[in-house]
C-alpha atoms as a PDB file:
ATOM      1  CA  UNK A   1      69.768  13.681   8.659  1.00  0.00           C
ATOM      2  CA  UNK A   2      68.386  17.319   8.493  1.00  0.00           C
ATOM      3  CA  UNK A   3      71.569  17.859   6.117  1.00  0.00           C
ATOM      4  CA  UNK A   4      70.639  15.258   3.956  1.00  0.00           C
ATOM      5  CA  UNK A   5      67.073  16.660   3.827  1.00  0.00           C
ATOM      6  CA  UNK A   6      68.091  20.362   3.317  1.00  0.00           C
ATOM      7  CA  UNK A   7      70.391  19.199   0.233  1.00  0.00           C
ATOM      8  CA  UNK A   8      67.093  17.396  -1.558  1.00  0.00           C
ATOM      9  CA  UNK A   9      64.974  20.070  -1.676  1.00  0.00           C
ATOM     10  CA  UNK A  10      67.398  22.698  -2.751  1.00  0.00           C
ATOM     11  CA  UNK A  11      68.083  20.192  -5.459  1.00  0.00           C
ATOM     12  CA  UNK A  12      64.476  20.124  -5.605  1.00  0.00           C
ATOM     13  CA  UNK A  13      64.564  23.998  -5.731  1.00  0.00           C
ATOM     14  CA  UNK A  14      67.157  23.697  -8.514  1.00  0.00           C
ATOM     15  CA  UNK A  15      64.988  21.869 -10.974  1.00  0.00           C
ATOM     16  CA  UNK A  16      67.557  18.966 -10.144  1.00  0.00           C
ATOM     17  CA  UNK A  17      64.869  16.464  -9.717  1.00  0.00           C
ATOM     18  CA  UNK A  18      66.796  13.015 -10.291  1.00  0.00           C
ATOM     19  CA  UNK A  19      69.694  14.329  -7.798  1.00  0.00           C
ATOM     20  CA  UNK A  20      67.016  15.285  -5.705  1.00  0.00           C
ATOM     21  CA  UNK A  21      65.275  11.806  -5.466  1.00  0.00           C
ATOM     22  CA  UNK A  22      68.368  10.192  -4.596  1.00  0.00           C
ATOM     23  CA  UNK A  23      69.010  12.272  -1.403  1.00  0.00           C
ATOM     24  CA  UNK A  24      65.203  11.075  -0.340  1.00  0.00           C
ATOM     25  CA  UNK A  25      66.021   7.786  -0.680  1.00  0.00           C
ATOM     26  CA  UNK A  26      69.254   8.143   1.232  1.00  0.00           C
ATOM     27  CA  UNK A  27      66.390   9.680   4.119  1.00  0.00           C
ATOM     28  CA  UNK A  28      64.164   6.519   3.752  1.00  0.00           C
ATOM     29  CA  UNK A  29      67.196   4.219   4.474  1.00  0.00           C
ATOM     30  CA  UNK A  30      66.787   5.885   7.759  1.00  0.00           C
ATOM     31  CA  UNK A  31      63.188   7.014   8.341  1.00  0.00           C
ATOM     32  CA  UNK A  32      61.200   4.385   6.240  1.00  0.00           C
ATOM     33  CA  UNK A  33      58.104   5.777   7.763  1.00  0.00           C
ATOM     34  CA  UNK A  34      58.200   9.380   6.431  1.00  0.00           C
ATOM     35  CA  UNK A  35      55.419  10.766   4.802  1.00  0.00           C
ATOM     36  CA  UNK A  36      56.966  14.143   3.862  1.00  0.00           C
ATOM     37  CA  UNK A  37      59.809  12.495   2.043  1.00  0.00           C
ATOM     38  CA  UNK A  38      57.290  10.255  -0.022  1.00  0.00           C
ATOM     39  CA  UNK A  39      55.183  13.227  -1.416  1.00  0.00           C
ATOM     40  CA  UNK A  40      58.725  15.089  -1.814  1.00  0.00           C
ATOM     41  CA  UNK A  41      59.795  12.225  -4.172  1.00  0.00           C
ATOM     42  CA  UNK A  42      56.338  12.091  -5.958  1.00  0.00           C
ATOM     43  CA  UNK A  43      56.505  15.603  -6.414  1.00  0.00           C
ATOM     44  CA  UNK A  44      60.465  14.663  -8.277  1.00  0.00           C
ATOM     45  CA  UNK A  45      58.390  12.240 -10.124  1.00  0.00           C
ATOM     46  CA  UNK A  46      55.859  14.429 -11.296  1.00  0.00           C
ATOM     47  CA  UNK A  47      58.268  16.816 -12.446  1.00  0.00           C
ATOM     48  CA  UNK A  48      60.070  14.457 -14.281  1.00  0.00           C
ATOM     49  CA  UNK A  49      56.782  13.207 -15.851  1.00  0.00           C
ATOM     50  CA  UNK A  50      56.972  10.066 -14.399  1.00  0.00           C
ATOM     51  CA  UNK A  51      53.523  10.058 -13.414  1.00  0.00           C
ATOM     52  CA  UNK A  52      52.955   6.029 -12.505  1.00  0.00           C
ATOM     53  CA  UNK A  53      56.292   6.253 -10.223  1.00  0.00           C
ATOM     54  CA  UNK A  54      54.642   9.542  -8.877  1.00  0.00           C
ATOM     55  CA  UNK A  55      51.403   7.973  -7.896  1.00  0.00           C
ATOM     56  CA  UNK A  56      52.739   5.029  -6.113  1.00  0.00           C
ATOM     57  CA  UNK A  57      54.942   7.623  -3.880  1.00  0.00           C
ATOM     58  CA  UNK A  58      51.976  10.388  -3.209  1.00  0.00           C
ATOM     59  CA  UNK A  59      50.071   6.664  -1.948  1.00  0.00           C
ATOM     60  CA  UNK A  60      52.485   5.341  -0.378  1.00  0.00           C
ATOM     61  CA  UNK A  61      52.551   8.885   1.831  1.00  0.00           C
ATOM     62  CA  UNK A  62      48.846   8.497   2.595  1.00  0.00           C
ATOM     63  CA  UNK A  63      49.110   5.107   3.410  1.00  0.00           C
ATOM     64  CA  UNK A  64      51.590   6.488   6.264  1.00  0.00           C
ATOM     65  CA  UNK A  65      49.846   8.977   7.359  1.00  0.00           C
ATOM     66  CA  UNK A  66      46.330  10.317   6.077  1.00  0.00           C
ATOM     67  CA  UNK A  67      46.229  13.524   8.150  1.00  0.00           C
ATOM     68  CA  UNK A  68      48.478  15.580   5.201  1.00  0.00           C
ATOM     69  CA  UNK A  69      46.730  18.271   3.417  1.00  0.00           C
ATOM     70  CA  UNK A  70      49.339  18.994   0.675  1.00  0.00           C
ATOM     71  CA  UNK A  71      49.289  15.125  -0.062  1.00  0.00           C
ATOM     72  CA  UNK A  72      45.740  15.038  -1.138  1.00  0.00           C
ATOM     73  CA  UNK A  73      46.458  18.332  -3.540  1.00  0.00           C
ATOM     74  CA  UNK A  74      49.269  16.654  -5.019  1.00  0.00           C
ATOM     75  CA  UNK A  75      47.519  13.832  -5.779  1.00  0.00           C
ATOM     76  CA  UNK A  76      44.710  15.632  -6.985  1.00  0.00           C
ATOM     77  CA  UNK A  77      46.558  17.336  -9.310  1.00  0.00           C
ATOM     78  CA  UNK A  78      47.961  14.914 -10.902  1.00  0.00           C
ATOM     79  CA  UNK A  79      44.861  13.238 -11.505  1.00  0.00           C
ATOM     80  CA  UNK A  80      43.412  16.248 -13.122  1.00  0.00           C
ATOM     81  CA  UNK A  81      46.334  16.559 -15.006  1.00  0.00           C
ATOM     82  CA  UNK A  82      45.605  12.805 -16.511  1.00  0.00           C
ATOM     83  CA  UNK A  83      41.693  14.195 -16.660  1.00  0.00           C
ATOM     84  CA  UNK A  84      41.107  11.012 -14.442  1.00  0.00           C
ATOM     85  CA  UNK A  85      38.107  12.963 -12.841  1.00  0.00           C
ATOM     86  CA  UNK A  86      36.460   9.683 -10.724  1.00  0.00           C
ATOM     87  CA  UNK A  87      39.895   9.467  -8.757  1.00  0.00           C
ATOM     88  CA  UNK A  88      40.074  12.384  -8.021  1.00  0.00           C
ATOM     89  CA  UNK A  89      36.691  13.150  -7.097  1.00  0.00           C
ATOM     90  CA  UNK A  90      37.425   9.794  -4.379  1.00  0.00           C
ATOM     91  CA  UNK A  91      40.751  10.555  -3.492  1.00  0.00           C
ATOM     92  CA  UNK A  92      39.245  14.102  -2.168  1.00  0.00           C
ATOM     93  CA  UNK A  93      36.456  12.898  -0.554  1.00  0.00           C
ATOM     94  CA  UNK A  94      38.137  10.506   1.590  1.00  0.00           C
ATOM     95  CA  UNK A  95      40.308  13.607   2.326  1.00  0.00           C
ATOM     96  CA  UNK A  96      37.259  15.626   2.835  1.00  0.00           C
ATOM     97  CA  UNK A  97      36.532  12.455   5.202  1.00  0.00           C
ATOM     98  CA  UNK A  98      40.114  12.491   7.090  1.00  0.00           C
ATOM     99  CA  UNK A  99      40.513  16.201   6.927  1.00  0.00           C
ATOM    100  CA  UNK A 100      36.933  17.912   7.644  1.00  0.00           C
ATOM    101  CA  UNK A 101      38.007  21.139   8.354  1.00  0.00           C
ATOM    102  CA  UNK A 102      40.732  21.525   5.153  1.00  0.00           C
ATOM    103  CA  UNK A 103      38.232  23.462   3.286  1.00  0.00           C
ATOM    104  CA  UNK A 104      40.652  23.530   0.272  1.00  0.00           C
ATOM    105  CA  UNK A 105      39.602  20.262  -0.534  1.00  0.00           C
ATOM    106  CA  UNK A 106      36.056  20.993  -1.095  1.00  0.00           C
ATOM    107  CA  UNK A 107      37.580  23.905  -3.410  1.00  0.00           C
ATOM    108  CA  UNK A 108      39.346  21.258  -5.524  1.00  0.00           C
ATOM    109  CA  UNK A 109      36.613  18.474  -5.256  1.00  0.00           C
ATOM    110  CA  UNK A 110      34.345  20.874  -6.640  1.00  0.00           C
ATOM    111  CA  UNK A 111      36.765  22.032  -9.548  1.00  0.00           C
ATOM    112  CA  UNK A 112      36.777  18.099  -9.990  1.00  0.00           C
ATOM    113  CA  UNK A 113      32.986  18.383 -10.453  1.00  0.00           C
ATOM    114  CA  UNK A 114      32.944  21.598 -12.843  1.00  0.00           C
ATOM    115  CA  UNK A 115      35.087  19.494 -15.465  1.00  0.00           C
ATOM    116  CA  UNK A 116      33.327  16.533 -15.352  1.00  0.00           C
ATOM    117  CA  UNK A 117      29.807  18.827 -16.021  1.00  0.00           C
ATOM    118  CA  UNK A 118      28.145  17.693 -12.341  1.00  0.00           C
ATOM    119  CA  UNK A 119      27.633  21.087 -11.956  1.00  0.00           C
ATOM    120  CA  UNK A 120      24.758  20.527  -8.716  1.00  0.00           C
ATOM    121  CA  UNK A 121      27.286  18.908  -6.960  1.00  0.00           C
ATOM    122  CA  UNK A 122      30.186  21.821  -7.678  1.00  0.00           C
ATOM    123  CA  UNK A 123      27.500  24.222  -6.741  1.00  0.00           C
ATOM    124  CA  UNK A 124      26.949  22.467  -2.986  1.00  0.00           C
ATOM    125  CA  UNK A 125      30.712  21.910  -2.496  1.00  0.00           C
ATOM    126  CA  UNK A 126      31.273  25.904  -3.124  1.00  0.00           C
ATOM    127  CA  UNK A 127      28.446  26.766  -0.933  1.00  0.00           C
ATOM    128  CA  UNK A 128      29.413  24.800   2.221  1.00  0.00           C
ATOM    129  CA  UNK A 129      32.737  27.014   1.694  1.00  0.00           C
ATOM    130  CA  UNK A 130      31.024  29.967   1.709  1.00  0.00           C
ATOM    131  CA  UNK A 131      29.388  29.140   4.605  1.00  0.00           C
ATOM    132  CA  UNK A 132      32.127  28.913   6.860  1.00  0.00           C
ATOM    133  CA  UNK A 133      34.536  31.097   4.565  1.00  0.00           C
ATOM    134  CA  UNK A 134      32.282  34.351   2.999  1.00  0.00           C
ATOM    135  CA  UNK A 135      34.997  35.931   1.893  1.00  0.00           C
ATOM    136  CA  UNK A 136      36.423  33.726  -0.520  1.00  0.00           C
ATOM    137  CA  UNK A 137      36.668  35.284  -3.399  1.00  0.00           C
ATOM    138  CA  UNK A 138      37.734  32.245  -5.503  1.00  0.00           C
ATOM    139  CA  UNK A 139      34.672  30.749  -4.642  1.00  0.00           C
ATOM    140  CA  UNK A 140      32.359  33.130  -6.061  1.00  0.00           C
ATOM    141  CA  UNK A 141      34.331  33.367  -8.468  1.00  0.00           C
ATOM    142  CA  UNK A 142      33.419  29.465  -9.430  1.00  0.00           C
ATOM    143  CA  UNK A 143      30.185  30.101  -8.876  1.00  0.00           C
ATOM    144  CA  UNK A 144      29.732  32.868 -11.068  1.00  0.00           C
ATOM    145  CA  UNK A 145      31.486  31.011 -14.033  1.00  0.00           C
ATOM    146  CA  UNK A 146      29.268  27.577 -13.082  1.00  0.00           C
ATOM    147  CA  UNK A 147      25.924  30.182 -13.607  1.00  0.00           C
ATOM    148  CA  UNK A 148      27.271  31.715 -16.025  1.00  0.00           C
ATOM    149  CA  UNK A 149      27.533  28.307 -18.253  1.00  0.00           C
ATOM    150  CA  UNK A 150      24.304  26.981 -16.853  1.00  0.00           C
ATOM    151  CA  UNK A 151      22.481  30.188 -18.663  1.00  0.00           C
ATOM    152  CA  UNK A 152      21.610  31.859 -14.689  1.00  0.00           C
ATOM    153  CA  UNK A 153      23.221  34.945 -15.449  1.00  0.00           C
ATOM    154  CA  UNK A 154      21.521  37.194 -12.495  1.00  0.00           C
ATOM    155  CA  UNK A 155      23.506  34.734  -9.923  1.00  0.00           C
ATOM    156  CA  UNK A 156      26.043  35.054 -12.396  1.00  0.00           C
ATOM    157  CA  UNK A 157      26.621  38.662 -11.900  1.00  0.00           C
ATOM    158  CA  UNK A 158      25.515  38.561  -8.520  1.00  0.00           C
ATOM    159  CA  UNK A 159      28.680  36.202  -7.588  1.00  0.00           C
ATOM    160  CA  UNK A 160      31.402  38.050 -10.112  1.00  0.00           C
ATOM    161  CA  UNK A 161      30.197  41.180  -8.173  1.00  0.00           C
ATOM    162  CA  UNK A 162      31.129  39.551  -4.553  1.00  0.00           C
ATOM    163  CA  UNK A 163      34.645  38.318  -6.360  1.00  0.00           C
ATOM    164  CA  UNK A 164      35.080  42.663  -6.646  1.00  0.00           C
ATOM    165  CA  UNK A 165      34.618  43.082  -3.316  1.00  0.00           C
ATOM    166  CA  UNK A 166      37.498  41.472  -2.592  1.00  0.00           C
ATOM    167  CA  UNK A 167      39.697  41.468  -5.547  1.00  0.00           C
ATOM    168  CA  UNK A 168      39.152  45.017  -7.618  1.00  0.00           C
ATOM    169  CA  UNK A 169      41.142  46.499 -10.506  1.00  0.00           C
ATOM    170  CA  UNK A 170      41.232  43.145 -11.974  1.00  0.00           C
ATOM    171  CA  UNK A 171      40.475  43.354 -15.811  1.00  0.00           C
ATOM    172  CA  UNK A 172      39.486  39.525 -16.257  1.00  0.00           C
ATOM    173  CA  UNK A 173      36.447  40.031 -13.504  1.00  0.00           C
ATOM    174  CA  UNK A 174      35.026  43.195 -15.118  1.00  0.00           C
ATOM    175  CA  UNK A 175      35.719  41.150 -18.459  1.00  0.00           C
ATOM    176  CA  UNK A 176      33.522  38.341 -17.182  1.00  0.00           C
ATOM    177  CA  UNK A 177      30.934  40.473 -15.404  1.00  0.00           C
ATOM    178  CA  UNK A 178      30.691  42.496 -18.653  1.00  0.00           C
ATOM    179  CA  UNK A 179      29.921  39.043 -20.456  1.00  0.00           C
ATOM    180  CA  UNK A 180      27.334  38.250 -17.961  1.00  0.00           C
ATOM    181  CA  UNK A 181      25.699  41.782 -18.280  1.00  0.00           C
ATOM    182  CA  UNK A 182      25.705  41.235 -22.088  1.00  0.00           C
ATOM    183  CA  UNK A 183      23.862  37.910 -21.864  1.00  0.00           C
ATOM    184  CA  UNK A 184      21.271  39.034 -19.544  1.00  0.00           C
ATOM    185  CA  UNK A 185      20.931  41.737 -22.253  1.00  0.00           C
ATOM    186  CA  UNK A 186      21.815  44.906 -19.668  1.00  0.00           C
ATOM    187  CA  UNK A 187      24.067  46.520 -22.542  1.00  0.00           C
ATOM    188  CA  UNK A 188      25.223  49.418 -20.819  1.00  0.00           C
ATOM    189  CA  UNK A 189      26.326  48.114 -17.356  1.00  0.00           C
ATOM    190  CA  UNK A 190      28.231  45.212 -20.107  1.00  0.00           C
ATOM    191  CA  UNK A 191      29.622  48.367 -21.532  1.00  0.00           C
ATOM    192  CA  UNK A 192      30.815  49.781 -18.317  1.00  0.00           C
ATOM    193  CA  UNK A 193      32.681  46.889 -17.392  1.00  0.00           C
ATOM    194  CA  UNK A 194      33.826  46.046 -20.629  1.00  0.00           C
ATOM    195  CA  UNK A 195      35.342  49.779 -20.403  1.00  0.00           C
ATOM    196  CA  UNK A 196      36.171  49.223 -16.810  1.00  0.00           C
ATOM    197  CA  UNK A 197      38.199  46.588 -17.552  1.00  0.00           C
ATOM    198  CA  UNK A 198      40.595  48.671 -20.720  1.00  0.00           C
ATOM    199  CA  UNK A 199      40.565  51.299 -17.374  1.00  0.00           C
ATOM    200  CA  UNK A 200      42.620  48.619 -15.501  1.00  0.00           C
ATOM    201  CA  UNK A 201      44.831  47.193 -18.106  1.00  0.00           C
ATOM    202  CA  UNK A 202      44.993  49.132 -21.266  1.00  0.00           C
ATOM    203  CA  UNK A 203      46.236  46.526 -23.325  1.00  0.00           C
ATOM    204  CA  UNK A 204      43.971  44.590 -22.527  1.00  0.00           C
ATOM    205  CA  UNK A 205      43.126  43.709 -26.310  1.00  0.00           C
ATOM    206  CA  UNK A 206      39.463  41.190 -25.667  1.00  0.00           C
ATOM    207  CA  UNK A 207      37.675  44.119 -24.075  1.00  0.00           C
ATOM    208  CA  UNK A 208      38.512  46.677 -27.031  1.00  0.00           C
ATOM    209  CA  UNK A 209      36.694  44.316 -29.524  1.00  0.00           C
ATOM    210  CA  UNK A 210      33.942  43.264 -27.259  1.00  0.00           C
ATOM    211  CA  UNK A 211      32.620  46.638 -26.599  1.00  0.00           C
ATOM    212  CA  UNK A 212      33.463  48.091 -29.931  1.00  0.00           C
ATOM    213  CA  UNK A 213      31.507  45.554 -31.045  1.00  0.00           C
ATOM    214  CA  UNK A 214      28.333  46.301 -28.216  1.00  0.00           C
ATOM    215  CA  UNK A 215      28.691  50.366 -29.444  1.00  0.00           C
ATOM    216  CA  UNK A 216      28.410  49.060 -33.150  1.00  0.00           C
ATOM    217  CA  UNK A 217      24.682  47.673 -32.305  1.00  0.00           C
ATOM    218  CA  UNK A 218      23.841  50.404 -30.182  1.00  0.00           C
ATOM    219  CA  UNK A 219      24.524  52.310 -33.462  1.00  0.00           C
ATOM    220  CA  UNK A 220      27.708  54.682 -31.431  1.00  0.00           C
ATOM    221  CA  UNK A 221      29.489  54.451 -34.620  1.00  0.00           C
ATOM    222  CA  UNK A 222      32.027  56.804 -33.372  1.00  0.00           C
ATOM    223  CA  UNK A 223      32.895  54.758 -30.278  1.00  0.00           C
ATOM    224  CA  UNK A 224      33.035  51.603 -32.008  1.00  0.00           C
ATOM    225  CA  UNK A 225      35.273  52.677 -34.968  1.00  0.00           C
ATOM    226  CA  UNK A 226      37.677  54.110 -32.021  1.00  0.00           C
ATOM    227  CA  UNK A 227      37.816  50.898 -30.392  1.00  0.00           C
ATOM    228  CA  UNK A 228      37.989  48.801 -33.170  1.00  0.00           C
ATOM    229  CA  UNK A 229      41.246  50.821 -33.922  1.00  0.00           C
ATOM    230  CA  UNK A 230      42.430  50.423 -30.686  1.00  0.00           C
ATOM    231  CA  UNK A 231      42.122  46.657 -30.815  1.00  0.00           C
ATOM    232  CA  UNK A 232      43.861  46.516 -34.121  1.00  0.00           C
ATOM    233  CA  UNK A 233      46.674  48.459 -32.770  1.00  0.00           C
ATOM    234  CA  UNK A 234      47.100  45.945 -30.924  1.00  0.00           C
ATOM    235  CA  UNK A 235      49.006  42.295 -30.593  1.00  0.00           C
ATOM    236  CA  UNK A 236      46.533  40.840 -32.948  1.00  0.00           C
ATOM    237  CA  UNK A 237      46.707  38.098 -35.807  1.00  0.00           C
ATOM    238  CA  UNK A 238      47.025  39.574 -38.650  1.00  0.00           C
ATOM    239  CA  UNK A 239      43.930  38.051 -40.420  1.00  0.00           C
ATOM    240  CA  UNK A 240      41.854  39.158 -37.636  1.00  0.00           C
ATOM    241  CA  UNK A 241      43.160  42.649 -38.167  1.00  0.00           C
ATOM    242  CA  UNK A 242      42.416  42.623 -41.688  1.00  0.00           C
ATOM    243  CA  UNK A 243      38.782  41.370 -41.003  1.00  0.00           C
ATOM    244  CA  UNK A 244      38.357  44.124 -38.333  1.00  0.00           C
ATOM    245  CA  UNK A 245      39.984  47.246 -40.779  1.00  0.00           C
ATOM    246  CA  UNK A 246      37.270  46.110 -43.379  1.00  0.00           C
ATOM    247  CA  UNK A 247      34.480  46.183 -40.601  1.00  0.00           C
ATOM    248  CA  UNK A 248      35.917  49.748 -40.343  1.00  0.00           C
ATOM    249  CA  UNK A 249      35.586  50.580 -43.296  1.00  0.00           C
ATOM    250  CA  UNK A 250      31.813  49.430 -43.866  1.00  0.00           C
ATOM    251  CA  UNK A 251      30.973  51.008 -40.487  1.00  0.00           C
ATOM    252  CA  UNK A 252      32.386  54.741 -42.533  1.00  0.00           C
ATOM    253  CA  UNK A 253      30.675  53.935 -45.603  1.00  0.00           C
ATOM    254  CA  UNK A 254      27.204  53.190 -43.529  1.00  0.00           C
ATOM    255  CA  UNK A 255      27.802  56.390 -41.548  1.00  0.00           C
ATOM    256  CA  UNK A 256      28.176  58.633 -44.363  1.00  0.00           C
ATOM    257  CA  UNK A 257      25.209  57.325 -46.245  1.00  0.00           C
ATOM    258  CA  UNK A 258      23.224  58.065 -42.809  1.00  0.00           C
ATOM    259  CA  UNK A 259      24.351  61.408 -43.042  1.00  0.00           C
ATOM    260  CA  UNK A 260      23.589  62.678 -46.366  1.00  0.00           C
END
């Protein structure tokens, strides 16, 4: 039997997902009763975009056993995948229910909540993580983008800065802090981390603009014409470049009339 089970999932491994789904079944003649085999063929299903077949399969696991983690992920992803939030959002709580101390199901109940806008209840799912998990940077992370949106920018920056803590030299956090610091109107820390994050990843094209842009109304001419050419340089569309050389060149003709 383990043969038979080691051949599905490297045909699972393989991408070979219809192969693979007829070696499970070959298990269940056997072992009728085995939830690992029923998510492994949902997952087949899934892949194969078969998402009705995959359902019944990830249910028909549960309804075996209810004590599987992964199970209640799977599910939940395909659910969010079909942006059938109020499944989801039960599905997870009765594995919230089952499972009290799988804390990754809060994590994804609450990412359930952030795309169906009940933000409150996103906000106390992330927090009872943090309270037995304070160094989980993905959720402050979530709770500095759910601020962020609902217009609280000092949390905001208060939870992107805990996500550095943990996870520094990332360019998409200083990115995102700079936007926060640039809505609560604190230009120069948004500059710092707008340059902070071009310090991590160079090519890093969003941050060019953005503080080129920041140096522009600061009245830096200098620094924003340098960045602005920077960003151009750059993988851009070429309309967009076009737009930005002609910002260029107003931002030189309003220089040298300042100067005369």
């Amino acid at each position: 039997m383990e043969t038979k089970i080691d051949k599905a999932i490297e045909l699972f491994k393989k991408r070979e997902y219809s192969k693979a789904i007829d070696e499970f079944s070959k298990v269940l003649e056997t072992e009728p009763d085995n939830a690992e085999i029923y998510n492994n063929m949902a997952l087949c299903y899934m892949n194969l975009n078969n998402l009705e077949k995959a359902e019944q399969y990830f249910l028909k696991s549960l309804d075996i056993n209810r004590k599987i983690p992964q199970v209640y992920i799977n599910l939940s992803d395909l659910y969010f995948k079909q942006r059938n939030f109020e499944s989801g959002i039960n599905l997870l709580m009765n594995g919230i229910y089952e499972l009290p101390d799988e804390l990754i199901l809060n994590h994804y109940l609450a990412r359930f909540y952030m795309e169906d806008a009940r933000l409150d209840l996103a906000i106390d799912e992330l927090e009872k993580i943090l309270d037995a998990q304070p160094e989980n940077y993905d959720a402050y992370y979530d709770l500095a983008k759910i601020h962020f949106e609902l217009g609280d920018y000092d949390l905001a920056i208060e939870n992107f800065e805990n996500v550095l803590q943990y996870k520094e030299n990332n360019e998409w956090i200083y990115y995102y802090l700079a936007q926060a610091y640039e809505a609560n109107n604190e230009i120069d820390k948004a500059i710092s981390n707008y340059l902070k994050a071009i310090a991590v990843n160079d090519k890093f094209h969003p941050a060019y603009k953005k503080v080129a842009i920041l140096f522009l109304a600061r009245g830096d001419y200098e620094d924003a014409i340098e960045y602005f050419e920077d960003y151009i340089a750059m993988d851009v569309p070429k309309e967009e470049a076009d737009n930005v050389r002609e910002l260029i060149e107003r931002i030189k003709k309003k220089q040298n009339n300042e100067q005369k």
